[in-house]
PDB file of N, CA and C in Angstrom:
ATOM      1  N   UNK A   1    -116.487  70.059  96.744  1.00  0.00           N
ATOM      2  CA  UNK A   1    -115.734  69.151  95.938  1.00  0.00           C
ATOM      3  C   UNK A   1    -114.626  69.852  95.198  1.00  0.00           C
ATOM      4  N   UNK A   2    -113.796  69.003  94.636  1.00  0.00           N
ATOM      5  CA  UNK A   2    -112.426  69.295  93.544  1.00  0.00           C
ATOM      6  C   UNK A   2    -113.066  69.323  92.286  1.00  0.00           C
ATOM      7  N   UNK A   3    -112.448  70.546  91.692  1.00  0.00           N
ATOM      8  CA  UNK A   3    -112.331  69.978  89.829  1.00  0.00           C
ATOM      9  C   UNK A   3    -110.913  69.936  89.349  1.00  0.00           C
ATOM     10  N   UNK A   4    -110.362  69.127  89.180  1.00  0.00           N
ATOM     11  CA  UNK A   4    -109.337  68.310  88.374  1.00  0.00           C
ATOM     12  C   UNK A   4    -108.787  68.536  87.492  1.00  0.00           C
ATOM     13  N   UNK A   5    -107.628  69.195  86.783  1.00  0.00           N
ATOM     14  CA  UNK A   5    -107.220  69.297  85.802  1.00  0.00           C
ATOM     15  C   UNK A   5    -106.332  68.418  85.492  1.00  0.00           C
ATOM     16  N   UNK A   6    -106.385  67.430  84.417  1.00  0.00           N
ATOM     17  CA  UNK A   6    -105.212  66.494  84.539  1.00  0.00           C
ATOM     18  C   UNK A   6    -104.383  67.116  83.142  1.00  0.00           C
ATOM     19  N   UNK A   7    -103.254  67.607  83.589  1.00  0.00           N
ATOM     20  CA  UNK A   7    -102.472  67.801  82.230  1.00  0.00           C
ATOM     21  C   UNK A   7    -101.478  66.678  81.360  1.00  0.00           C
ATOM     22  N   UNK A   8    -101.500  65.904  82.032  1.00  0.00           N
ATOM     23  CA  UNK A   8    -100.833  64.684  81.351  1.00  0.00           C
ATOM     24  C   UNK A   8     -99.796  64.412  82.164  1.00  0.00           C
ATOM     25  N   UNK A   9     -99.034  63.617  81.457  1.00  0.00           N
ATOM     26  CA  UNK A   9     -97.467  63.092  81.501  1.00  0.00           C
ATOM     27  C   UNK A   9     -96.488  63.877  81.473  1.00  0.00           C
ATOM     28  N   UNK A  10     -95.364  64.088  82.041  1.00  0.00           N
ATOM     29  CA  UNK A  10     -93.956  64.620  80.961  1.00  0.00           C
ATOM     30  C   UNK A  10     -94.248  66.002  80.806  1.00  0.00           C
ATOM     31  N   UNK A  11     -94.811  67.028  81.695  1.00  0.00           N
ATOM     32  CA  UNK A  11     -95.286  68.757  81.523  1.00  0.00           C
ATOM     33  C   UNK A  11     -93.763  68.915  82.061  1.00  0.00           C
ATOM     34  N   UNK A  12     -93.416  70.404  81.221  1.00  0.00           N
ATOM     35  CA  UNK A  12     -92.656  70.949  81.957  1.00  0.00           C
ATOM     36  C   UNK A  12     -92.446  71.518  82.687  1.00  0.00           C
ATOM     37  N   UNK A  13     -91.727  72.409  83.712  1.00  0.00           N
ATOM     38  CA  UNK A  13     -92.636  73.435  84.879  1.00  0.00           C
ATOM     39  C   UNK A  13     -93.286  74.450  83.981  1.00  0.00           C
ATOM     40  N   UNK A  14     -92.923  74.908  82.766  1.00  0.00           N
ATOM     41  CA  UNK A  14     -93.304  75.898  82.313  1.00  0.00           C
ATOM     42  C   UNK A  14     -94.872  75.654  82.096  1.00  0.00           C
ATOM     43  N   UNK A  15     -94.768  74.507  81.621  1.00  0.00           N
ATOM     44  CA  UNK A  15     -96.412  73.925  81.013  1.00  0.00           C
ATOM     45  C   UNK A  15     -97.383  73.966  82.019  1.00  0.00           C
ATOM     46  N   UNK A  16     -96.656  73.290  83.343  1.00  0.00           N
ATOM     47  CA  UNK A  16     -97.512  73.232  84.325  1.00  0.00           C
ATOM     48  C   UNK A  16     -98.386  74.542  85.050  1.00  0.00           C
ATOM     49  N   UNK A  17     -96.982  75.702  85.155  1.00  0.00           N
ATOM     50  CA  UNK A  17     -97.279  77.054  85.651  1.00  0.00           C
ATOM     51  C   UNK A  17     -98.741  77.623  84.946  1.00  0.00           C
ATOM     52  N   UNK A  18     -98.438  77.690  83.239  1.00  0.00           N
ATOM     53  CA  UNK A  18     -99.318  78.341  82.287  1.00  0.00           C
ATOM     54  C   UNK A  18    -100.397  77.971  82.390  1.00  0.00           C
ATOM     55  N   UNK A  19    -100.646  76.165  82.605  1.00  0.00           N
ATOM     56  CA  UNK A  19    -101.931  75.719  82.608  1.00  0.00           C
ATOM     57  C   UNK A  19    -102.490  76.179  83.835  1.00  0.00           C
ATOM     58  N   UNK A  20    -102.033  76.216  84.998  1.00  0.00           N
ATOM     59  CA  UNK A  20    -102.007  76.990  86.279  1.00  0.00           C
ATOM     60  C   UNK A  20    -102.701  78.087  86.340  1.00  0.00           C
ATOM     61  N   UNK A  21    -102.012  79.308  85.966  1.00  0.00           N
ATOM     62  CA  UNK A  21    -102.625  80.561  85.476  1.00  0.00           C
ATOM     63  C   UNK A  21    -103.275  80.774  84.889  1.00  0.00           C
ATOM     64  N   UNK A  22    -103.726  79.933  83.610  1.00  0.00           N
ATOM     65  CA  UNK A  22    -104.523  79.646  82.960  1.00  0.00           C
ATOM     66  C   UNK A  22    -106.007  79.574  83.334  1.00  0.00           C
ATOM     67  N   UNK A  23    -105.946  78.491  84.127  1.00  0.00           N
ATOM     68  CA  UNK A  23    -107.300  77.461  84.744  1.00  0.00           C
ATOM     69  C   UNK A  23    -107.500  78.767  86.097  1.00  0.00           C
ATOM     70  N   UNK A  24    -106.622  79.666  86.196  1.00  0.00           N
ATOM     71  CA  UNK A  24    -107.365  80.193  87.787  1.00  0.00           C
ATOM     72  C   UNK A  24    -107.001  78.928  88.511  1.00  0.00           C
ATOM     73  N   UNK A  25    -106.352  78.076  88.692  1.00  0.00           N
ATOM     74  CA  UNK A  25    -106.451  76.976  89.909  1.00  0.00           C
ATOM     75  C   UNK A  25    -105.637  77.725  91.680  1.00  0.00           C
ATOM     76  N   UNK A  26    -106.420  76.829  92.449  1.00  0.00           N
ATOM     77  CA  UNK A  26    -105.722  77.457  93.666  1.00  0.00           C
ATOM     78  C   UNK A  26    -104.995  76.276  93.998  1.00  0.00           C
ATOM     79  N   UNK A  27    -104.725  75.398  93.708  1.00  0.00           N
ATOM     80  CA  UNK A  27    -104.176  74.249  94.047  1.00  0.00           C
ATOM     81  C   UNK A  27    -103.338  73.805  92.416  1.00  0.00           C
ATOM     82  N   UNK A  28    -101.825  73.377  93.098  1.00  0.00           N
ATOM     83  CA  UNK A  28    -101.348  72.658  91.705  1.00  0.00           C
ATOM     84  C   UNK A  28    -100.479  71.495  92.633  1.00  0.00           C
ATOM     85  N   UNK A  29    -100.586  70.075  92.311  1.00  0.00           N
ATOM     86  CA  UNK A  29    -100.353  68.823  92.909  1.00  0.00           C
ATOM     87  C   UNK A  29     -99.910  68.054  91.586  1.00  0.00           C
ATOM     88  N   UNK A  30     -98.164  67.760  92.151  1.00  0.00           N
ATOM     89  CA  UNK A  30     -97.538  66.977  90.831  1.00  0.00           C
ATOM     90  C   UNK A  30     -97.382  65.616  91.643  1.00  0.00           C
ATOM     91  N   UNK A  31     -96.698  64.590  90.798  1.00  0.00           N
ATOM     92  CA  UNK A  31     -96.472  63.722  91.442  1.00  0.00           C
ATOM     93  C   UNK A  31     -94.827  63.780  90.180  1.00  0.00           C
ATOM     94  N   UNK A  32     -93.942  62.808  90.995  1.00  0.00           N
ATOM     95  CA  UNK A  32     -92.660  62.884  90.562  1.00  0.00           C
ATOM     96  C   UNK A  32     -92.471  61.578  90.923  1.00  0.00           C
ATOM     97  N   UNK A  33     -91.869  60.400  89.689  1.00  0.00           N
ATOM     98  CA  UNK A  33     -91.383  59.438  90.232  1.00  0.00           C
ATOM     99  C   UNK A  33     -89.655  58.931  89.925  1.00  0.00           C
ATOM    100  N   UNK A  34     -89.643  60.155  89.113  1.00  0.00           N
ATOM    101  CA  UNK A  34     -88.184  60.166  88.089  1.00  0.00           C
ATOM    102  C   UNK A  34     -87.085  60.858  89.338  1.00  0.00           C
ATOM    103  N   UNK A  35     -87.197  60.998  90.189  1.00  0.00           N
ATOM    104  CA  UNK A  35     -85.993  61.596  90.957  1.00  0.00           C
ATOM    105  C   UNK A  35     -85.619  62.914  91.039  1.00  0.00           C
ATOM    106  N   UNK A  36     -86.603  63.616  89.951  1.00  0.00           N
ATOM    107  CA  UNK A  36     -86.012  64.973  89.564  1.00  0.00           C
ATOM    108  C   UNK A  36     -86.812  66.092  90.671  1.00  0.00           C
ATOM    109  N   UNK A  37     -87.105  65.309  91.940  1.00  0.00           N
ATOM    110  CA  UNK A  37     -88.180  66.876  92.525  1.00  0.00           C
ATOM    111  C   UNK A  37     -87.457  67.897  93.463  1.00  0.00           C
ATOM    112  N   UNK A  38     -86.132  67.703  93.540  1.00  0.00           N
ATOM    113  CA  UNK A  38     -85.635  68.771  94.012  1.00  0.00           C
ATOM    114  C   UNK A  38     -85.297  69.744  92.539  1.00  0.00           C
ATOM    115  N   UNK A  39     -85.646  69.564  91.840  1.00  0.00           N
ATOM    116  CA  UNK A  39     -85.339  70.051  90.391  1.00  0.00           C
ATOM    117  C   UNK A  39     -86.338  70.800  90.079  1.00  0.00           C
ATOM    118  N   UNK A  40     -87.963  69.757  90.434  1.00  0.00           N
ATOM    119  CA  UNK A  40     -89.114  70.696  89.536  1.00  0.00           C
ATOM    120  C   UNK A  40     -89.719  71.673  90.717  1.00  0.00           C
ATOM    121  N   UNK A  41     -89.890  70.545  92.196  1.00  0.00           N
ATOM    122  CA  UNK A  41     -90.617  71.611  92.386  1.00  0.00           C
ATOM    123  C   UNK A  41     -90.088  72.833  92.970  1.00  0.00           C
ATOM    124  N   UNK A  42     -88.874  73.152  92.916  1.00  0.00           N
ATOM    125  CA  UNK A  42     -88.527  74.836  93.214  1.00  0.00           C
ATOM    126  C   UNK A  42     -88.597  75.477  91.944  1.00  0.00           C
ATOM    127  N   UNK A  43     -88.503  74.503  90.820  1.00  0.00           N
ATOM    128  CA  UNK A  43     -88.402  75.437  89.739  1.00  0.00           C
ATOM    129  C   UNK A  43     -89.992  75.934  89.438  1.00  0.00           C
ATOM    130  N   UNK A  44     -91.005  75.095  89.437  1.00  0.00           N
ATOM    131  CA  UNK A  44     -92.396  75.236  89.537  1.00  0.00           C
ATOM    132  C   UNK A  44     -93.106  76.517  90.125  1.00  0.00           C
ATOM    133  N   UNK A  45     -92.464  76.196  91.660  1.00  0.00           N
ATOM    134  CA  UNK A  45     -92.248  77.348  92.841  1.00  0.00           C
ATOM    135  C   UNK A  45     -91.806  78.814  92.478  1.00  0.00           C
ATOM    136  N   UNK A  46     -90.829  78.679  91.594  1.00  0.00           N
ATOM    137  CA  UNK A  46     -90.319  79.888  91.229  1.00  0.00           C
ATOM    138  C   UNK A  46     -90.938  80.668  89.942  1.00  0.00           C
ATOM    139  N   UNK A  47     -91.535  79.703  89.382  1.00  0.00           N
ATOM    140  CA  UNK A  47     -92.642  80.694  87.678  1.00  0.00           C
ATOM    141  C   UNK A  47     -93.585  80.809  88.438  1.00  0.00           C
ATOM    142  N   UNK A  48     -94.394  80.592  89.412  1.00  0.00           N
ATOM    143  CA  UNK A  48     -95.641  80.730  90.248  1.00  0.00           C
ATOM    144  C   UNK A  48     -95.265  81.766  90.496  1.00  0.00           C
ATOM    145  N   UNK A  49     -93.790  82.254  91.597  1.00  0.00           N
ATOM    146  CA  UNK A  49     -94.181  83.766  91.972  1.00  0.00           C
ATOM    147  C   UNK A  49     -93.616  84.436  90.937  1.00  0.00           C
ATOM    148  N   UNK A  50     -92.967  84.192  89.684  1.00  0.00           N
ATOM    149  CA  UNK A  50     -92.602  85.035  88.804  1.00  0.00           C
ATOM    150  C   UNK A  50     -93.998  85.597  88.344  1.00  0.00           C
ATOM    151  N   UNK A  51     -95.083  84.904  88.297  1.00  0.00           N
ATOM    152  CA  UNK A  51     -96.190  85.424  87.545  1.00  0.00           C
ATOM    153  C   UNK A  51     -97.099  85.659  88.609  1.00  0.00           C
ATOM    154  N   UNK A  52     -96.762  86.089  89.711  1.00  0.00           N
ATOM    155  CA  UNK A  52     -97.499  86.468  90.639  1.00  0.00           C
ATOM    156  C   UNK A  52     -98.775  85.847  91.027  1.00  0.00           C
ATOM    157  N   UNK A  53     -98.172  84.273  91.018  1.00  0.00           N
ATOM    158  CA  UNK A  53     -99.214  83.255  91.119  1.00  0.00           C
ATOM    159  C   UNK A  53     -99.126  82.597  92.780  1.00  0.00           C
ATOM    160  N   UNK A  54     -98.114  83.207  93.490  1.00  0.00           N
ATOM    161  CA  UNK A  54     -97.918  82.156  94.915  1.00  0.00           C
ATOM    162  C   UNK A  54     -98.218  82.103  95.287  1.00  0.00           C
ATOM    163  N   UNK A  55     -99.899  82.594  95.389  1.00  0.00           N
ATOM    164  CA  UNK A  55    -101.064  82.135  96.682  1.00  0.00           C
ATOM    165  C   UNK A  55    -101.319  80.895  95.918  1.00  0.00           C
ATOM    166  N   UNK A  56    -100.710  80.339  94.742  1.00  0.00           N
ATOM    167  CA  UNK A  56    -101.277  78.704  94.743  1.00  0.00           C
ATOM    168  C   UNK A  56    -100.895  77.623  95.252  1.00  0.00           C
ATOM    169  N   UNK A  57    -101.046  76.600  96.082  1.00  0.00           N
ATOM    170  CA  UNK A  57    -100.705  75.775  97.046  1.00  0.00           C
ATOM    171  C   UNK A  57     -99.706  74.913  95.918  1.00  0.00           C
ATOM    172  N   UNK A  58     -98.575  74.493  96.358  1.00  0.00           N
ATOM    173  CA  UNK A  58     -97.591  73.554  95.613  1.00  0.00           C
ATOM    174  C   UNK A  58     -97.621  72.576  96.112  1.00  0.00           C
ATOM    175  N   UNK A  59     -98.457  71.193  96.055  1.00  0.00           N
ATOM    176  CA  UNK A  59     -97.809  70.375  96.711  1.00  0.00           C
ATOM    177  C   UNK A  59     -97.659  69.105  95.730  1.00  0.00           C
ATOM    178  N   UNK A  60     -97.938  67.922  96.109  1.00  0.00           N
ATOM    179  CA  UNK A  60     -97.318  66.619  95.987  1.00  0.00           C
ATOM    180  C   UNK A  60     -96.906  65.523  96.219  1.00  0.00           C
ATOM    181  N   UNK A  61     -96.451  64.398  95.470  1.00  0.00           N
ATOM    182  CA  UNK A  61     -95.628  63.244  96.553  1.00  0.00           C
ATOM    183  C   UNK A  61     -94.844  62.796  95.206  1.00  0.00           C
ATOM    184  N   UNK A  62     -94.433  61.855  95.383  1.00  0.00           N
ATOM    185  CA  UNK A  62     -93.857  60.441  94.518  1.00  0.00           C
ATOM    186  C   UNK A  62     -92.598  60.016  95.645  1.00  0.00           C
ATOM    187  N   UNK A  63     -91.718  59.218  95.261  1.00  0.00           N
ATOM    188  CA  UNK A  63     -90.351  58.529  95.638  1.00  0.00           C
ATOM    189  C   UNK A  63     -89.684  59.801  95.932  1.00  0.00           C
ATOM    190  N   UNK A  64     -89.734  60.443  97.172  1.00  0.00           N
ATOM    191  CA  UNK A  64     -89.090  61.722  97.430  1.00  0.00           C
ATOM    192  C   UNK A  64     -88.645  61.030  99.194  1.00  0.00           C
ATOM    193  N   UNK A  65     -87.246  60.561  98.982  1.00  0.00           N
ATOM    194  CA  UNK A  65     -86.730  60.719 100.402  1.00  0.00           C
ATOM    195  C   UNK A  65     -87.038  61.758 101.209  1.00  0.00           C
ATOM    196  N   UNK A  66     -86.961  61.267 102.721  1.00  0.00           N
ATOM    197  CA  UNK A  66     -87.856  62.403 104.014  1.00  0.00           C
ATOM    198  C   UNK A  66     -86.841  63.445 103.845  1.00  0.00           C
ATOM    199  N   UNK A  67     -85.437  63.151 103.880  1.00  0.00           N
ATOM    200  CA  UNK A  67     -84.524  64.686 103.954  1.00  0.00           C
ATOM    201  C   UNK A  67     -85.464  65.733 103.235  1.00  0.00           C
ATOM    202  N   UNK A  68     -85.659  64.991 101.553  1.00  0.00           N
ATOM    203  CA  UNK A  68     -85.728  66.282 100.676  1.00  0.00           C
ATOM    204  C   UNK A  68     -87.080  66.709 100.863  1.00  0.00           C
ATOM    205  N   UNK A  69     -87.676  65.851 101.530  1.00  0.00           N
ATOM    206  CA  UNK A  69     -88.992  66.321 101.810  1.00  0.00           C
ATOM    207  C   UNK A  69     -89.006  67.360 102.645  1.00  0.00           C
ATOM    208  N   UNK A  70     -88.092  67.159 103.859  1.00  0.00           N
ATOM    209  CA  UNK A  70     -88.110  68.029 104.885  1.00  0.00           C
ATOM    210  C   UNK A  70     -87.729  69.075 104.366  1.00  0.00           C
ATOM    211  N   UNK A  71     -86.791  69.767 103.265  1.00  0.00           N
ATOM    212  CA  UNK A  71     -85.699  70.195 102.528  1.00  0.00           C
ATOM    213  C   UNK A  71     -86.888  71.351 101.783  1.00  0.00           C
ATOM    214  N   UNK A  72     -87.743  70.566 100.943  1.00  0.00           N
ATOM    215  CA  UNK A  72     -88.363  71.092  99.609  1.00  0.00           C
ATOM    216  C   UNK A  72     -89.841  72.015 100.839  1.00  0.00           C
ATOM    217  N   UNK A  73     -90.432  70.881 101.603  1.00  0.00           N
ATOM    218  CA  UNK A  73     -91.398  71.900 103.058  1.00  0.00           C
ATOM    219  C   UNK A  73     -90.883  73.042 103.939  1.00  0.00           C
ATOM    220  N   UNK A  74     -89.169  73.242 104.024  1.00  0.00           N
ATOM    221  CA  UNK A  74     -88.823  74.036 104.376  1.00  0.00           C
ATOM    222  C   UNK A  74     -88.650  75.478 103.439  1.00  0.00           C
ATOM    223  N   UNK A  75     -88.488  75.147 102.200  1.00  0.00           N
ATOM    224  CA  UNK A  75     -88.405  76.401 101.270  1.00  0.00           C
ATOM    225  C   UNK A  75     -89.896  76.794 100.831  1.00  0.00           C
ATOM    226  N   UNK A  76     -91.049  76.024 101.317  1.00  0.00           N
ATOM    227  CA  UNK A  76     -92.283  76.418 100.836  1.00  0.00           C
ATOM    228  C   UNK A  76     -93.338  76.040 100.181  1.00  0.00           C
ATOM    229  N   UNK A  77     -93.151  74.628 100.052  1.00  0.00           N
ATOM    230  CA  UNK A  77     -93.419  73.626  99.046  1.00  0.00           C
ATOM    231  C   UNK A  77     -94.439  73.287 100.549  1.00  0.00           C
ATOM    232  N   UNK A  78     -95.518  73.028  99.847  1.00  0.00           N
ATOM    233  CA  UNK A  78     -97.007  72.423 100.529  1.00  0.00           C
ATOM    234  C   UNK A  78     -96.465  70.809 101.227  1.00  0.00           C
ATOM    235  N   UNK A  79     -97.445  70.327 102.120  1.00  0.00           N
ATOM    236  CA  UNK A  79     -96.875  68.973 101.995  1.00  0.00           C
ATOM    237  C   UNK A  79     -96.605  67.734 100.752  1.00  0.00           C
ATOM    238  N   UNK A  80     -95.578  67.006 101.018  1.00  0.00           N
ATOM    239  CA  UNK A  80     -95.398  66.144 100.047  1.00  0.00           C
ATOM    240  C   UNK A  80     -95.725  65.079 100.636  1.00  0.00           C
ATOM    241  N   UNK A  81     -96.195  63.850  99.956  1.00  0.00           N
ATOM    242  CA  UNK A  81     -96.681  62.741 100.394  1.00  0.00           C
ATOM    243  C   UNK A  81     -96.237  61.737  99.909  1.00  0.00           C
ATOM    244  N   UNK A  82     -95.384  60.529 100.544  1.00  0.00           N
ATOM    245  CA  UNK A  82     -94.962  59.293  99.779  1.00  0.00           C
ATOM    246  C   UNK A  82     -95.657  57.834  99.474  1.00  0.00           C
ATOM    247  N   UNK A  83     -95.207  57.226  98.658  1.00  0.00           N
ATOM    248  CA  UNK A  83     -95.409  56.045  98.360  1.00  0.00           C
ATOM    249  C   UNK A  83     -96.566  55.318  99.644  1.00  0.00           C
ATOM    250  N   UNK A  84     -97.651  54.927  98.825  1.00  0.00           N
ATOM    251  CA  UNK A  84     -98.405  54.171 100.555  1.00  0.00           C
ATOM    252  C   UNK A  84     -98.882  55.327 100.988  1.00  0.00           C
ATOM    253  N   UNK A  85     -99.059  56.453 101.030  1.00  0.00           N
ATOM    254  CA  UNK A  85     -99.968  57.928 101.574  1.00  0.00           C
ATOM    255  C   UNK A  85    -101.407  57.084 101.335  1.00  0.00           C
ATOM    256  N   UNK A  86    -102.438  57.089 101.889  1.00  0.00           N
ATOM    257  CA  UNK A  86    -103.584  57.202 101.277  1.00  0.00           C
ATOM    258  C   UNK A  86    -104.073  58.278 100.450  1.00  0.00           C
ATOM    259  N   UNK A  87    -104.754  58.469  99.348  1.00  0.00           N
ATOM    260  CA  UNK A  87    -105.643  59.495  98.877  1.00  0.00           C
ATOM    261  C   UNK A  87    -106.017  60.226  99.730  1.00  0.00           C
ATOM    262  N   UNK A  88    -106.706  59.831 100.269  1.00  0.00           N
ATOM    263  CA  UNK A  88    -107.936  60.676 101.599  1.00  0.00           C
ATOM    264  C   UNK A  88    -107.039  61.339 102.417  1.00  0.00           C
ATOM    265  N   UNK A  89    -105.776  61.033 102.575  1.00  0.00           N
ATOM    266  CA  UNK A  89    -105.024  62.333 103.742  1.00  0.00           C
ATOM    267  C   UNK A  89    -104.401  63.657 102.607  1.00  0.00           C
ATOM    268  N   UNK A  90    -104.144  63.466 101.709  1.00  0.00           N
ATOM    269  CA  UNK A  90    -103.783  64.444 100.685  1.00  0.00           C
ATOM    270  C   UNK A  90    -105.137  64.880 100.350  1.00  0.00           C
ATOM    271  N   UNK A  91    -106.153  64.236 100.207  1.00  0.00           N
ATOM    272  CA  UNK A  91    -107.184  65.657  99.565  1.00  0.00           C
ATOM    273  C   UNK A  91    -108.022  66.470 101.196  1.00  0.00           C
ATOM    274  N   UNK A  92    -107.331  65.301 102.815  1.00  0.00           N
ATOM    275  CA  UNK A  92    -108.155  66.010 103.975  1.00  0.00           C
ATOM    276  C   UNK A  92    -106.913  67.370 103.922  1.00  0.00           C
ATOM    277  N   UNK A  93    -105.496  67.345 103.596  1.00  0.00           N
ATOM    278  CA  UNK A  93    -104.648  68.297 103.525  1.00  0.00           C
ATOM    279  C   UNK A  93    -104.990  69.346 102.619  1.00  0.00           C
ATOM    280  N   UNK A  94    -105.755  69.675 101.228  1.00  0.00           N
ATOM    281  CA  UNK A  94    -105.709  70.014 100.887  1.00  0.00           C
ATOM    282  C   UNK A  94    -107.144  70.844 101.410  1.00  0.00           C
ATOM    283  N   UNK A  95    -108.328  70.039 101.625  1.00  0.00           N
ATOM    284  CA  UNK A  95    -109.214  70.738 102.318  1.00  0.00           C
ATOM    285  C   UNK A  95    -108.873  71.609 103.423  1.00  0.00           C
ATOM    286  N   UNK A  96    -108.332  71.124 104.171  1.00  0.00           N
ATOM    287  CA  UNK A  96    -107.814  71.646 105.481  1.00  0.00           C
ATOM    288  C   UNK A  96    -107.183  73.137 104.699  1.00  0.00           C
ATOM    289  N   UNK A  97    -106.119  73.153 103.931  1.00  0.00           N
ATOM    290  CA  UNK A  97    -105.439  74.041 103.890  1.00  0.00           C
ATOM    291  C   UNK A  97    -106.493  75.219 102.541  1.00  0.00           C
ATOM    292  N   UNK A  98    -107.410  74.992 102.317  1.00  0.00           N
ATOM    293  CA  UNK A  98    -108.426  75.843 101.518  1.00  0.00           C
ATOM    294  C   UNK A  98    -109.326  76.280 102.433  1.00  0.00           C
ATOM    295  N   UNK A  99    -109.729  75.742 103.296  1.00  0.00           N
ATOM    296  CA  UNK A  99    -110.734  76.130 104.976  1.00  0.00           C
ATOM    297  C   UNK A  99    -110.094  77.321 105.707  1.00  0.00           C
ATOM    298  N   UNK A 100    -108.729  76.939 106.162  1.00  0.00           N
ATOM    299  CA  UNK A 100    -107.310  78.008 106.761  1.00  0.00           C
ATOM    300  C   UNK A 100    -107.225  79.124 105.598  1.00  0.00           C
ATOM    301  N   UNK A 101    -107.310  79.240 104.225  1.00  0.00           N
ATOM    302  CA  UNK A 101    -107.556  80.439 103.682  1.00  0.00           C
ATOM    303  C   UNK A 101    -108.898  81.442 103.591  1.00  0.00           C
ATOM    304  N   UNK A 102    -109.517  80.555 103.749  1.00  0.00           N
ATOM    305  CA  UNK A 102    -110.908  81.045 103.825  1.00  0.00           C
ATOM    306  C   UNK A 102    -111.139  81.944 105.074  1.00  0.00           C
ATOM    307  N   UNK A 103    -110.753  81.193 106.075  1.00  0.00           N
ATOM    308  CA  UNK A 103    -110.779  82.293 107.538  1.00  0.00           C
ATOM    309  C   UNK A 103    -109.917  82.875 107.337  1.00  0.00           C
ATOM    310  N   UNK A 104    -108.521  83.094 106.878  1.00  0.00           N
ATOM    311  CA  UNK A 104    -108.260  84.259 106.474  1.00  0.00           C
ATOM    312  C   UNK A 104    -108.504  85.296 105.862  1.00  0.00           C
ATOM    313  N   UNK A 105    -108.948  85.324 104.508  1.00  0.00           N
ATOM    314  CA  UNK A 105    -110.048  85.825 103.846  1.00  0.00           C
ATOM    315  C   UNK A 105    -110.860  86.655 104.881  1.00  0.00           C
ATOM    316  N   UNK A 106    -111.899  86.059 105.741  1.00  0.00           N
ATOM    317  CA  UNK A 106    -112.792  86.844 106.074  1.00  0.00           C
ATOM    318  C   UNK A 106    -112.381  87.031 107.133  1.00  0.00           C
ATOM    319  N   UNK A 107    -111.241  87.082 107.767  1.00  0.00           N
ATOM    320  CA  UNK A 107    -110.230  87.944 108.882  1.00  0.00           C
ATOM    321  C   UNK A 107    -110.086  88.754 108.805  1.00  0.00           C
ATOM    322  N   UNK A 108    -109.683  89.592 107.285  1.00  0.00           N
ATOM    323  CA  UNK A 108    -109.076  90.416 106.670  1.00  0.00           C
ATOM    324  C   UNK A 108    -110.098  91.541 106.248  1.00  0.00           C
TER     325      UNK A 108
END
C-alpha cells in the first residue's frame, strides 16, 4: 500500500521539495489546475536534484494540454495524467514504476 502525505493547497515548489525531503518520500504527485505546470513542475524538478533528491518520481495531472505533456515527459517529469484519468491507472503507474526500481535495486 501508499502512505499519503497531503500538504494542502497553494504549496510552493519550495514547500513541496522540503516536505519531500523531509517525509523520505519516493514519490511526489501534484495536481495543477491553474495553468502554471510548465512553471512548477520543472521548477519542482529542479530543487529535487538541487538537494540531491531525483531518485523521487515527479509526477501528476490536472488541465495540462498533450503538447506540454509530451514537453514536461520529455525533460523528465513522470507521467502526467488528465482530466477523466481514472485513479487506478495513476496509482497501477506508480506501482509499476516502484516494482521497475526494485529490480533494479537487486540488479545492482
Amino acid at each position: 500500500g501508499f502512505e499519503v502525505i497531503y500538504t494542502g493547497l497553494h504549496q510552493t515548489p519550495e514547500m513541496v521539495v522540503a516536505a519531500a525531503v523531509q517525509e523520505d518520500v519516493d514519490v511526489v504527485a501534484m495536481s495543477i489546475l491553474s495553468g502554471a505546470h510548465m512553471t512548477l513542475f520543472p521548477r519542482v524538478q529542479e530543487l529535487l536534484k538541487a538537494e540531491g533528491a531525483d531518485h523521487i518520481l515527479l509526477t501528476g495531472g490536472g488541465i495540462i494540454p498533450e503538447e506540454d505533456r509530451d514537453a514536461l515527459e520529455a525533460r523528465g517529469i513522470g507521467r502526467l495524467f488528465g482530466p477523466g484519468s481514472p485513479t487506478s491507472e495513476a496509482v497501477q503507474y506508480i506501482r509499476d514504476w516502484a516494482a521497475s526500481r526494485s529490480e533494479d535495486a537487486l540488479s545492482t
